[in-house]
C-alpha atoms as a PDB file:
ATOM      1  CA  UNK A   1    -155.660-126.045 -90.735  1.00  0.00           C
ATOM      2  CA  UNK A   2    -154.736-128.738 -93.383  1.00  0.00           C
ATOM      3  CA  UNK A   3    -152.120-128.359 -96.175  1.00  0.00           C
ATOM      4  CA  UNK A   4    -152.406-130.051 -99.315  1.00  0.00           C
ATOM      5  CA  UNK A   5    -148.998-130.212-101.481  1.00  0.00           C
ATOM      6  CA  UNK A   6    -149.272-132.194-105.100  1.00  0.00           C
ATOM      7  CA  UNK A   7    -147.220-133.702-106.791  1.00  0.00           C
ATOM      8  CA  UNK A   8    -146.416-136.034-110.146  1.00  0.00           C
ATOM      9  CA  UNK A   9    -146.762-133.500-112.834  1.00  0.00           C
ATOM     10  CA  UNK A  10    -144.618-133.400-115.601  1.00  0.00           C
ATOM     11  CA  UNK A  11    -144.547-133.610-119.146  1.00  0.00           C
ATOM     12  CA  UNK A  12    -146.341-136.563-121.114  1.00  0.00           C
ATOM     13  CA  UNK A  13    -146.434-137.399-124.631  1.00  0.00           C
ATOM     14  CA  UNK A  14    -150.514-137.937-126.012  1.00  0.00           C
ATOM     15  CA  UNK A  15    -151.781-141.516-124.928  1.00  0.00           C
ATOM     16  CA  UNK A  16    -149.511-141.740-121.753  1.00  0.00           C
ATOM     17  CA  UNK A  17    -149.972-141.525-118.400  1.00  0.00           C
ATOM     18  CA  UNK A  18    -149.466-139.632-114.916  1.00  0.00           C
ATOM     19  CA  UNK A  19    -150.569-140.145-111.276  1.00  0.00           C
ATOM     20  CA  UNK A  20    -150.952-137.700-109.346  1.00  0.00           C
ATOM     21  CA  UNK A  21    -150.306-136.981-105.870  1.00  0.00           C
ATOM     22  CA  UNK A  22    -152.043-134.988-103.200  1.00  0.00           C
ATOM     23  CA  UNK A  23    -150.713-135.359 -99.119  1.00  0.00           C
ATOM     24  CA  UNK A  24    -152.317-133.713 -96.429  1.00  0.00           C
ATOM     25  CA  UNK A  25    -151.192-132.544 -93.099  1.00  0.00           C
ATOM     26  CA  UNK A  26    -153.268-132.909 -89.866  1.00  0.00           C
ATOM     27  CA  UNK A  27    -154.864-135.890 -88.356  1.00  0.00           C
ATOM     28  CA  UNK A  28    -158.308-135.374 -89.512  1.00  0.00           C
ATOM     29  CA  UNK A  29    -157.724-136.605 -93.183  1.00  0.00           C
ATOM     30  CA  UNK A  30    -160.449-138.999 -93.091  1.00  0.00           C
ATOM     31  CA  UNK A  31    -163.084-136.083 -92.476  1.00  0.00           C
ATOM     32  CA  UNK A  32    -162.348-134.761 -95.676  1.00  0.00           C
ATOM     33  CA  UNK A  33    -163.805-135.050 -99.108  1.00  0.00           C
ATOM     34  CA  UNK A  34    -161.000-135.045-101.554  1.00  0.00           C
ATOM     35  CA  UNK A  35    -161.413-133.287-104.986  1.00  0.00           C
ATOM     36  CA  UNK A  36    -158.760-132.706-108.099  1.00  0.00           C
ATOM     37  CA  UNK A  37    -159.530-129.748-110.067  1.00  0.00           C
ATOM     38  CA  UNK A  38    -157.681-128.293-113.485  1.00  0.00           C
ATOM     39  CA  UNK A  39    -157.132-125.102-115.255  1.00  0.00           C
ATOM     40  CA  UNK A  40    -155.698-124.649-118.330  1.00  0.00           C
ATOM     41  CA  UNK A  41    -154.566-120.765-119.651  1.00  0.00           C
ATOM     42  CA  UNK A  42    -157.719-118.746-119.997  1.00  0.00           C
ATOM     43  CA  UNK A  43    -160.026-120.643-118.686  1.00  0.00           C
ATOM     44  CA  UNK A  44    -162.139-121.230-115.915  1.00  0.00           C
ATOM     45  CA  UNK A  45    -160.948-123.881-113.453  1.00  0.00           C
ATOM     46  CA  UNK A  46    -162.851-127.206-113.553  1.00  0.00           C
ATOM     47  CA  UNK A  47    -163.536-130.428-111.274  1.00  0.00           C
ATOM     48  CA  UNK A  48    -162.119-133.505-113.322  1.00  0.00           C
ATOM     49  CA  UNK A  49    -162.381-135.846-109.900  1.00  0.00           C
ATOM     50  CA  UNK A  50    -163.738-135.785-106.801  1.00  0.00           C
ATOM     51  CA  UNK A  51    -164.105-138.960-103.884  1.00  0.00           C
ATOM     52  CA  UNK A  52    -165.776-139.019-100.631  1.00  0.00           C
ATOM     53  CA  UNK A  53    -163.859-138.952 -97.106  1.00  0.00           C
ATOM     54  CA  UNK A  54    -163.688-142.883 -97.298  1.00  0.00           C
ATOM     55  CA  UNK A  55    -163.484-143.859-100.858  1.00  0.00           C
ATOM     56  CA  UNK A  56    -166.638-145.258-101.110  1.00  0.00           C
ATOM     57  CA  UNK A  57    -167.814-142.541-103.936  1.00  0.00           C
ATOM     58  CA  UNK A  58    -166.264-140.988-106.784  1.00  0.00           C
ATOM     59  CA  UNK A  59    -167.304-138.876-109.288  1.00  0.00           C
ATOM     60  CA  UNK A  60    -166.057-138.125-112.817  1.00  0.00           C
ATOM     61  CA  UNK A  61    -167.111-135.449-115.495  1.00  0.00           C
ATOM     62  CA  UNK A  62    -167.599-137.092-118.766  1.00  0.00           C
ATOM     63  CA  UNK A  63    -164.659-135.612-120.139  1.00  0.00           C
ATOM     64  CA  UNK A  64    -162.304-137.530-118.134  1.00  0.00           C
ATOM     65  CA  UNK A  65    -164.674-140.655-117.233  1.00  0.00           C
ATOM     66  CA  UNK A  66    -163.072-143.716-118.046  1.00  0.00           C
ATOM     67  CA  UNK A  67    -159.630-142.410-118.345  1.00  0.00           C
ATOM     68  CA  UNK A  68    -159.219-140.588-115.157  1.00  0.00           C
ATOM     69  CA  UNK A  69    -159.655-142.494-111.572  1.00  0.00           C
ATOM     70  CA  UNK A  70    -159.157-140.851-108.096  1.00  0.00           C
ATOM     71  CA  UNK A  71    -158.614-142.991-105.019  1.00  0.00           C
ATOM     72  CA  UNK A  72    -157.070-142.286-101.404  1.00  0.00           C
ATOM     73  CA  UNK A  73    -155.493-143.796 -98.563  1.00  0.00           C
ATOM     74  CA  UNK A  74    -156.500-142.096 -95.126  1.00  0.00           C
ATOM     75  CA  UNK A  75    -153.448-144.040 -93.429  1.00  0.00           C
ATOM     76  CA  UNK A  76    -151.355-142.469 -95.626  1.00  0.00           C
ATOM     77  CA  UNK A  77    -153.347-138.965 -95.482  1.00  0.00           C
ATOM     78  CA  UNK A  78    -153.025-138.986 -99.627  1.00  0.00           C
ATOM     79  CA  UNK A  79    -155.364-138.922-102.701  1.00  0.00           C
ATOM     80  CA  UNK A  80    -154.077-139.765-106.106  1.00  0.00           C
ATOM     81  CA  UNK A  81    -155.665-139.265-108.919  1.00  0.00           C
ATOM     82  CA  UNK A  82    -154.210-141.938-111.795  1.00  0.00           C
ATOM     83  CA  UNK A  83    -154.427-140.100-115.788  1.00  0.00           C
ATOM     84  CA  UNK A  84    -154.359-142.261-118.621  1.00  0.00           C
ATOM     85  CA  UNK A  85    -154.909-142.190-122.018  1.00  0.00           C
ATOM     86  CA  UNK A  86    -153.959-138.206-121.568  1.00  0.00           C
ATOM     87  CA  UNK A  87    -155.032-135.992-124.532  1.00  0.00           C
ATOM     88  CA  UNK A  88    -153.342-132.908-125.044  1.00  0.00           C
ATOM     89  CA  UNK A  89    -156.506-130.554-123.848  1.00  0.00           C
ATOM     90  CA  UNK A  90    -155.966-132.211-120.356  1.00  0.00           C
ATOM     91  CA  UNK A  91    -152.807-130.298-120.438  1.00  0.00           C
ATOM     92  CA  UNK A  92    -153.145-127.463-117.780  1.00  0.00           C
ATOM     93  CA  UNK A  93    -152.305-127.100-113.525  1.00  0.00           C
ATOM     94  CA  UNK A  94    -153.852-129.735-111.599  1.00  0.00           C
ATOM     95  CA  UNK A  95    -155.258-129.042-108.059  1.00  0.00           C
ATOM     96  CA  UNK A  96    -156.335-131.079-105.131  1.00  0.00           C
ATOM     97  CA  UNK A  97    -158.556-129.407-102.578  1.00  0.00           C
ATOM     98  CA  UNK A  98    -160.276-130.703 -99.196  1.00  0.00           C
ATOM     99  CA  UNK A  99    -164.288-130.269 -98.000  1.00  0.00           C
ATOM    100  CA  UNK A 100    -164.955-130.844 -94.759  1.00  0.00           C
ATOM    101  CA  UNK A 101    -167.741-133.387 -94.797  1.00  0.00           C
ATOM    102  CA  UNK A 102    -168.561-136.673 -94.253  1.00  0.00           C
ATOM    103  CA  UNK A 103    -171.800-136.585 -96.182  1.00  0.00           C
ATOM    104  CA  UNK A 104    -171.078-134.762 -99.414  1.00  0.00           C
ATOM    105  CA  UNK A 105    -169.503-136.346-102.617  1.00  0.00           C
ATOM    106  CA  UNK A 106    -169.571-133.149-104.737  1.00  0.00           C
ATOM    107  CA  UNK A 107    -169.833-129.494-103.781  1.00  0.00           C
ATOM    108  CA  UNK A 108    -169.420-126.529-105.118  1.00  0.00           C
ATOM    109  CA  UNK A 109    -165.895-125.376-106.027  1.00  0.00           C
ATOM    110  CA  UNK A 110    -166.161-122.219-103.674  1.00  0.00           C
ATOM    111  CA  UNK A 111    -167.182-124.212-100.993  1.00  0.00           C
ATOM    112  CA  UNK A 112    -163.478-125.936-100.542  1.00  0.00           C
ATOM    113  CA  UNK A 113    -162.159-125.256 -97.560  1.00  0.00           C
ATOM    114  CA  UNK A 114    -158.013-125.818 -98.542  1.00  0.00           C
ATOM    115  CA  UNK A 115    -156.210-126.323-101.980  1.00  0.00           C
ATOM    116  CA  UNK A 116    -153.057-127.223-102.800  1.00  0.00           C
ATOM    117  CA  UNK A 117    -150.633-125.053-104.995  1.00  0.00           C
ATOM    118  CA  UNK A 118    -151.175-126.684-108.122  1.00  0.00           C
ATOM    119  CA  UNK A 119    -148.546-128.941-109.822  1.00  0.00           C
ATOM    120  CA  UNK A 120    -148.631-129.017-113.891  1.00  0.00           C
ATOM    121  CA  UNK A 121    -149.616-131.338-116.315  1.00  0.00           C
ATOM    122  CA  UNK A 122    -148.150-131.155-120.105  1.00  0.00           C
ATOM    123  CA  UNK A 123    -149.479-133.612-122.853  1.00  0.00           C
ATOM    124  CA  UNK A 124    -147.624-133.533-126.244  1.00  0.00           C
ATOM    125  CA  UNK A 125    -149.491-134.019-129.318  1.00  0.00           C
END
């Protein structure tokens, strides 16, 4: 069983910028692929990040390439995921969830095995 708890939300005015947090319990942090996920009101939820159980790999839609970088630290059995140059449609509750793998980069959203309880993101126009 691994629980993920975020944290580092909070309101932001357009152009600024957040980091995220994401720790883990358990020992087995390092078997895990790491991946941040959003959802704004009325929508569907969506993958803005994801990175592979040893940082090696990362991927990034194209809405948030460039402005949006995910990275962890196994000894510290955390991912962050650092948001700059926020817009105001990145506003919505930010997610971190695990995959256990050691092969995969990017899977399916339904195929996460634990997510955290969301922690929200608010960007001022």
């Amino acid at each position: 069983q691994v629980q993920l708890v975020e944290s580092g939300g909070g309101l932001v005015q357009a152009g600024g910028s957040l980091r995220l947090s994401c720790e883990a319990s358990g020992r087995t942090f390092s078997s895990y692929a790491m991946g941040w996920f959003r959802q704004a009101p009325g929508k569907e939820r969506e993958s803005v990040a994801a990175i592979n159980w040893s940082g090696s790999r990362t991927y990034y839609p194209d809405s948030v390439k460039g402005r949006f970088t995910i990275s962890r630290d196994n000894a510290k059995n955390t991912v962050y995921l650092q948001m700059n140059s926020l817009k105001p449609e990145d506003t919505a509750v930010y997610y971190c969830a695990a995959k256990f793998t050691r092969t995969l980069l990017v899977v399916p959203i339904y195929e996460y095995d634990y997510w955290g309880q969301g922690t929200q993101v608010t960007v001022s126009s």
